[in-house]
N, C-alpha and C. Protein backbone atom coordinates (compact mmCIF):
# COMPACT_ATOMS: atom_id res chain seq x y z
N UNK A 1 -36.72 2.04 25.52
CA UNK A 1 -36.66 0.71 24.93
C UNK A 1 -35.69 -0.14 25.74
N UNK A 2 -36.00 -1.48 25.72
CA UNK A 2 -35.26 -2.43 26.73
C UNK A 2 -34.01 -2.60 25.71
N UNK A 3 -32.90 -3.00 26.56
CA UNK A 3 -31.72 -3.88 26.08
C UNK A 3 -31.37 -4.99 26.85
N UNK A 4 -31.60 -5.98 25.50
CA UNK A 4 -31.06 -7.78 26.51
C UNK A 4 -30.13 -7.22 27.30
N UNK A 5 -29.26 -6.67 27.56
CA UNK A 5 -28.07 -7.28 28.60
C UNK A 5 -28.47 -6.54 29.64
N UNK A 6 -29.24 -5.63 29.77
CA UNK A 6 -29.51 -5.35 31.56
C UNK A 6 -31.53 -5.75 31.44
N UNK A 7 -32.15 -6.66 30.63
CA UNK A 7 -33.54 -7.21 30.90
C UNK A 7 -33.13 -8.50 31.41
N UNK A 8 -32.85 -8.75 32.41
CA UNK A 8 -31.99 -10.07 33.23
C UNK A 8 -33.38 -10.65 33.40
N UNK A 9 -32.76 -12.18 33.88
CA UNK A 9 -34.16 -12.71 34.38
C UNK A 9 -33.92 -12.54 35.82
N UNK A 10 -35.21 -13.01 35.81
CA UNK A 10 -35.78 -12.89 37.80
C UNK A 10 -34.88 -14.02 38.31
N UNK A 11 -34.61 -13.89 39.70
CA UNK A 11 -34.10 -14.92 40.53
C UNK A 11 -34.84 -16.09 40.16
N UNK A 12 -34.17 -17.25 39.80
CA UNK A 12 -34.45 -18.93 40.05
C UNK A 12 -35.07 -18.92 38.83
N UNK A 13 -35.41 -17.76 37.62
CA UNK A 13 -36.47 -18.35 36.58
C UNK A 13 -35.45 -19.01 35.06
N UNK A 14 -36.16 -19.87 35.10
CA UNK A 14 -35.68 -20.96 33.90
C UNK A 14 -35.26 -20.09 32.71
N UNK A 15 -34.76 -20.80 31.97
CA UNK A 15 -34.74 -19.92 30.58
C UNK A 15 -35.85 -20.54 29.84
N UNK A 16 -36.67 -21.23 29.63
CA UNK A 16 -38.27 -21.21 29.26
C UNK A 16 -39.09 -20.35 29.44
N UNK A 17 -38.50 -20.02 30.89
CA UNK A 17 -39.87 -19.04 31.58
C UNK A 17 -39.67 -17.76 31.54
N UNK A 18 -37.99 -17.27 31.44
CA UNK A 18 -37.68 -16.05 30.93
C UNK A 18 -37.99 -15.88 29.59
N UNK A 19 -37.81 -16.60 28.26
CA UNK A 19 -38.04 -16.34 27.02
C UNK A 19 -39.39 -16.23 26.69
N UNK A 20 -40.19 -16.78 27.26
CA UNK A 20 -42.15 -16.42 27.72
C UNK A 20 -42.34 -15.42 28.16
N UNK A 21 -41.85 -14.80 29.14
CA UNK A 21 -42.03 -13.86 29.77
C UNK A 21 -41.41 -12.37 28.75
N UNK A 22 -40.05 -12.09 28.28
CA UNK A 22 -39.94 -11.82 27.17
C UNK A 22 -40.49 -11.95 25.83
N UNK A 23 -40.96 -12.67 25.61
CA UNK A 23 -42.20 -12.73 24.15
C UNK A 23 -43.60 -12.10 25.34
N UNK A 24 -44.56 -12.35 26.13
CA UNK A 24 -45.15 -11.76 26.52
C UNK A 24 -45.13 -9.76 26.36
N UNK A 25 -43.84 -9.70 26.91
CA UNK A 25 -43.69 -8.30 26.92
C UNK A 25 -43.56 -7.50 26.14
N UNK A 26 -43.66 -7.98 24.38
CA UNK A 26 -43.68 -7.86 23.31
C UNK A 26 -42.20 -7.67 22.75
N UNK A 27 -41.41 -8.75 22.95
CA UNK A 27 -39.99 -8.64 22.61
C UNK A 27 -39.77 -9.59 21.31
N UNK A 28 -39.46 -9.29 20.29
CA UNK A 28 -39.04 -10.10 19.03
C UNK A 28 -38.35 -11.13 19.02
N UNK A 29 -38.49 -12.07 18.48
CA UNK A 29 -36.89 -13.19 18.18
C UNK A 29 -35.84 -12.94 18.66
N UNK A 30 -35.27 -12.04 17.96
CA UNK A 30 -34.23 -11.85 17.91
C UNK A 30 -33.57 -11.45 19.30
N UNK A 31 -34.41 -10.28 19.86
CA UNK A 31 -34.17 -9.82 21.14
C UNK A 31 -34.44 -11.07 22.25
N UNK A 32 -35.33 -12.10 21.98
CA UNK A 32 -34.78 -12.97 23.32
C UNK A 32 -34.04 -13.51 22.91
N UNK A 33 -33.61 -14.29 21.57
CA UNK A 33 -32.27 -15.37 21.13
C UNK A 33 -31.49 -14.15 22.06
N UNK A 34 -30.82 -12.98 21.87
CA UNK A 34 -29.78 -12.01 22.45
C UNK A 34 -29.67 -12.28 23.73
N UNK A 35 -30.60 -12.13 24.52
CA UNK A 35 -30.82 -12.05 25.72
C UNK A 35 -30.82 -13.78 26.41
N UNK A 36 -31.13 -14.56 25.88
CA UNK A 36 -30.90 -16.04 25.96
C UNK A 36 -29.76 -16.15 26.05
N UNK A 37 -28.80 -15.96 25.24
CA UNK A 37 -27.28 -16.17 25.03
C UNK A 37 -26.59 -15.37 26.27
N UNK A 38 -27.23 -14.16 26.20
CA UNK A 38 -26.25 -13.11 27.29
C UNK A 38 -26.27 -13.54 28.89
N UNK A 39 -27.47 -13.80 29.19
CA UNK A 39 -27.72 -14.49 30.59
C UNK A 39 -27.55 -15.98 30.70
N UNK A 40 -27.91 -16.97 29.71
CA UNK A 40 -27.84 -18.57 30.23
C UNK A 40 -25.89 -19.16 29.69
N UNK A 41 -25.74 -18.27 28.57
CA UNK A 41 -24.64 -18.60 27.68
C UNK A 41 -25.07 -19.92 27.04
N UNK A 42 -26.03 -19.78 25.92
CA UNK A 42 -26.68 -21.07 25.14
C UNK A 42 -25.71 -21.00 23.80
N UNK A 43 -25.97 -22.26 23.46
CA UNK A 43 -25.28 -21.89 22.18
C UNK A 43 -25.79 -21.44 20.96
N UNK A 44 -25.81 -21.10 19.69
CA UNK A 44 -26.72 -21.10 18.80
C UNK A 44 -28.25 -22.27 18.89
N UNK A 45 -27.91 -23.63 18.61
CA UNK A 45 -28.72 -24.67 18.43
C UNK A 45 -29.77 -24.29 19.94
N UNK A 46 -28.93 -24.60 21.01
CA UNK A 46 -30.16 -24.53 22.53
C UNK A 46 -30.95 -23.38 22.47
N UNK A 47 -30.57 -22.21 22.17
CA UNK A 47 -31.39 -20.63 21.96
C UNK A 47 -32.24 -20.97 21.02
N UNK A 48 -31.85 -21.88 19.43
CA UNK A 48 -33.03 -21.53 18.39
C UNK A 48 -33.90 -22.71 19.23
N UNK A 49 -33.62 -23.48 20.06
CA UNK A 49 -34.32 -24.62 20.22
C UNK A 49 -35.40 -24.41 21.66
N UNK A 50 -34.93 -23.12 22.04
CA UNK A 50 -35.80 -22.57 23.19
C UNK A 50 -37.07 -21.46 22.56
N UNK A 51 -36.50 -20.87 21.48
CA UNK A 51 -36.97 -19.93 20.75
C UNK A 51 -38.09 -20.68 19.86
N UNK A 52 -37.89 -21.45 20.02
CA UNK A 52 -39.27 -22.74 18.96
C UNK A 52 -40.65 -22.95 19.16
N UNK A 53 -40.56 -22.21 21.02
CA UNK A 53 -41.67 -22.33 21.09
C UNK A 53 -42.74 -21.05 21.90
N UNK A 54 -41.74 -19.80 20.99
CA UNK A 54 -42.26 -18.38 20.90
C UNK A 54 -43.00 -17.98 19.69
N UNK A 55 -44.58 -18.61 19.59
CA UNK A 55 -44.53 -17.61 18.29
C UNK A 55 -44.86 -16.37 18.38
N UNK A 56 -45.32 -15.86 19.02
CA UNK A 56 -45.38 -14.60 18.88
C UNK A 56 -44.19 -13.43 18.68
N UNK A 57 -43.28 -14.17 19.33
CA UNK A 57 -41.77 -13.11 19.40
C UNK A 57 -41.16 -13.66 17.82
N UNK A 58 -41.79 -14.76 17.01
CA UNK A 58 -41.31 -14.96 15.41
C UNK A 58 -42.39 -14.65 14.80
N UNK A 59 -43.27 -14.31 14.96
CA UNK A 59 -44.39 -13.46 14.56
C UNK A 59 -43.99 -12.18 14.29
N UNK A 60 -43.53 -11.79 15.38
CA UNK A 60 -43.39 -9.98 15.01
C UNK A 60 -41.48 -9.81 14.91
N UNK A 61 -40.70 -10.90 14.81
CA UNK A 61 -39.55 -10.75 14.19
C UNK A 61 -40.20 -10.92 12.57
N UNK A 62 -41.25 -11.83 12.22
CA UNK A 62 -41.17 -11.82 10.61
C UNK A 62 -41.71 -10.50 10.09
N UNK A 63 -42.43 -9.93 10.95
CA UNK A 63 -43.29 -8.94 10.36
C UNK A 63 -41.65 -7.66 10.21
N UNK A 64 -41.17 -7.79 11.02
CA UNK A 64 -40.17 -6.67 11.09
C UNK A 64 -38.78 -7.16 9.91
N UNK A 65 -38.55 -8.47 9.43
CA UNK A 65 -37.79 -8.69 8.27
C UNK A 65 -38.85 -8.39 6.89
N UNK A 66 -40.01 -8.61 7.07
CA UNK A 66 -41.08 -8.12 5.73
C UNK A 66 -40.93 -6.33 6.00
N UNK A 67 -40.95 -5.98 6.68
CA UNK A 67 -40.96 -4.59 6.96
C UNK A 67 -39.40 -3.94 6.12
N UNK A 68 -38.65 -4.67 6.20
CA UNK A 68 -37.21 -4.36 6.29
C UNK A 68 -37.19 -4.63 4.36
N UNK A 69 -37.87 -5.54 4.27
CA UNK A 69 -37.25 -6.38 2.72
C UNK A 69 -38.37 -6.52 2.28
N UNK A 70 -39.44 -5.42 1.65
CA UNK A 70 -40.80 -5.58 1.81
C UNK A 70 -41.34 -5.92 -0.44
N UNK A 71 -40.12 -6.29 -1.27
CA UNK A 71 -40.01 -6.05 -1.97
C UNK A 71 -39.48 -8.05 -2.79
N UNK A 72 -38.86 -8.38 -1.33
CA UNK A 72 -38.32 -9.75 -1.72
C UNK A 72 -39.40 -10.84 -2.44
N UNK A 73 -39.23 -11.10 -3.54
CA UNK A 73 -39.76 -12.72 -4.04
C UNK A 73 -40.03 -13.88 -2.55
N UNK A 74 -40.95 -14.86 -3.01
CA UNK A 74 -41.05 -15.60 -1.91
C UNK A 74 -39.48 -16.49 -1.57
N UNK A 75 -38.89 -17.05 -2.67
CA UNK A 75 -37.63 -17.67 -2.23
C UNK A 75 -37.14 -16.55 -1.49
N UNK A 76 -36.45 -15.70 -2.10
CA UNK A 76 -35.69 -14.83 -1.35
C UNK A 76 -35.98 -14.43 -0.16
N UNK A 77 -37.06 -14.27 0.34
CA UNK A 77 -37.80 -13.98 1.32
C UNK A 77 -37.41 -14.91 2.05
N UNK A 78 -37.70 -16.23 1.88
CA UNK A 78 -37.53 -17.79 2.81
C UNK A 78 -35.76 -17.69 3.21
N UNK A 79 -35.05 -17.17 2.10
CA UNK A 79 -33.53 -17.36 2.18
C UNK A 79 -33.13 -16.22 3.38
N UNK A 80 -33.79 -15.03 3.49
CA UNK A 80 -33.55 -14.21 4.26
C UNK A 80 -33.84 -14.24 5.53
N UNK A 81 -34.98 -15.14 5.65
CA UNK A 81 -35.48 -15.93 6.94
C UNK A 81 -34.95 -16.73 7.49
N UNK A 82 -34.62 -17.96 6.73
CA UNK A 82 -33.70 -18.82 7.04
C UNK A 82 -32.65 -18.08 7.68
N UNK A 83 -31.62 -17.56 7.29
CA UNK A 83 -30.28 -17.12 7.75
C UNK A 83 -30.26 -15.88 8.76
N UNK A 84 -31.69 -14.95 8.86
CA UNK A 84 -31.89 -14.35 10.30
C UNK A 84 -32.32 -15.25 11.29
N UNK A 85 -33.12 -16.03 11.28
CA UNK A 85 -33.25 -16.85 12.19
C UNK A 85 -33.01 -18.20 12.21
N UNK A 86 -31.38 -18.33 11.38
CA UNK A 86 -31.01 -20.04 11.41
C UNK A 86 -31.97 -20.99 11.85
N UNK A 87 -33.03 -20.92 10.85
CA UNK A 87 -34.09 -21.93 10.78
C UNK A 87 -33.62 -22.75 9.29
N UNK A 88 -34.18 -24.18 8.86
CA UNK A 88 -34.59 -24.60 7.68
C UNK A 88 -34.96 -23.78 6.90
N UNK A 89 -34.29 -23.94 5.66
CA UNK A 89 -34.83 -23.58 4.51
C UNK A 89 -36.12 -23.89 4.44
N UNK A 90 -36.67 -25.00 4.54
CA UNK A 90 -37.82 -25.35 3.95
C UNK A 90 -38.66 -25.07 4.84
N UNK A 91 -38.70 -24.46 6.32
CA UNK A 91 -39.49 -24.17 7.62
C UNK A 91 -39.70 -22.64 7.03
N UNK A 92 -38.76 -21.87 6.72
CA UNK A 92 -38.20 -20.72 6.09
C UNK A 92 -39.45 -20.50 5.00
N UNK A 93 -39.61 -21.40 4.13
CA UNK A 93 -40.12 -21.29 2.72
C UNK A 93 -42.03 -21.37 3.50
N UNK A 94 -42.06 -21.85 3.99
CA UNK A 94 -43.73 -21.95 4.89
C UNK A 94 -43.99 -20.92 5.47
N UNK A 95 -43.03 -20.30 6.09
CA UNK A 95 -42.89 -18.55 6.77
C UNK A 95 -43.06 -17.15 5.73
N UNK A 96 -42.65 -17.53 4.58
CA UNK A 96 -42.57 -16.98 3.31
C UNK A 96 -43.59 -17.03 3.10
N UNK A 97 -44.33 -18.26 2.22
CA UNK A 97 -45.64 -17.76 1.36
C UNK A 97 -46.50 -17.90 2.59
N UNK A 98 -46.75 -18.02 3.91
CA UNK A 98 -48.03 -17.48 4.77
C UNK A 98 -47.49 -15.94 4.99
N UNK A 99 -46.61 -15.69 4.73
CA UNK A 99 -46.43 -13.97 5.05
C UNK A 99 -47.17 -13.71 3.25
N UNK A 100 -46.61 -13.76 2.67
CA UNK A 100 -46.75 -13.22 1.19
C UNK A 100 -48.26 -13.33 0.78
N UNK A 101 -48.84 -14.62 1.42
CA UNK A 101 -50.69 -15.33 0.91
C UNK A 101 -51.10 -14.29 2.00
N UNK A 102 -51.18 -13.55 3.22
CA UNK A 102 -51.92 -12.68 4.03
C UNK A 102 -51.34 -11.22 3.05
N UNK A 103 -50.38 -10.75 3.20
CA UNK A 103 -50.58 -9.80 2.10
C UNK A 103 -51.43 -9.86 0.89
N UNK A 104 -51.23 -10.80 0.37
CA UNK A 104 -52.48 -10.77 -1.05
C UNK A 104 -53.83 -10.74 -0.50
N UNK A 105 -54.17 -11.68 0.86
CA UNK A 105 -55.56 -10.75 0.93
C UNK A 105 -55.97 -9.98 1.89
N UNK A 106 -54.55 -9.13 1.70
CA UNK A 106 -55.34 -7.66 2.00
C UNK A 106 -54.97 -7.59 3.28
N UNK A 107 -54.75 -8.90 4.58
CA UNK A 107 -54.65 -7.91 5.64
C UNK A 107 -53.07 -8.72 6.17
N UNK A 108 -53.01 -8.41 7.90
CA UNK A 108 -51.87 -8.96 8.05
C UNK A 108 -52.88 -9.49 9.68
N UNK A 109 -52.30 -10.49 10.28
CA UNK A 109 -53.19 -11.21 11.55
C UNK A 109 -52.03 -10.68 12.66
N UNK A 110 -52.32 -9.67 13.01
CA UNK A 110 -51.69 -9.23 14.71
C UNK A 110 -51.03 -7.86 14.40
């Protein structure tokens, strides 16, 4: 298994093109926000604001907080979202019931 601090980026590549390239390789949220910070030194706000336009790496970070907290109400769920991935509450609460409405029918998409 990889660890952000020695998955460096390539010579000359952006931090756009590293955090793509990392969600490509099937790396979660969380693991490029880590790895964002460790190599560019972003701050919170520039990392969630690079991270905005990974869904797949917040795709399979949500699936792995539903995995984790597979029991949470939809608020709670949104609240737990929110504050792992210092997003909006209310961005949070849309992440919630489309996770919770694909469980009810039956499957999960990826």
């Amino acid at each position: 298994m990889s660890d952000y601090n020695s998955d460096k980026p390539k010579v000359d590549e952006a931090q756009a093109a590293y955090a793509k390239r990392l969600e490509a390789e099937g790396q979660r949220e969380i693991y490029v926000r880590k790895a964002l910070r460790a190599h560019f030194g972003l701050t919170r706000r520039e990392t969630v604001a690079v991270c905005a336009d990974l869904p797949q790496a917040r795709h399979l970070e949500l699936l792995e907080l539903r995995s984790r907290f597979p029991k949470l109400n939809e608020n709670r769920l949104a609240w737990r979202i929110s504050k792992s991935l210092t997003i909006p509450k209310e961005e949070a609460l849309v992440w919630a019931q489309t996770i919770i409405a694909e469980e009810g029918s039956g499957g999960e998409n990826g």
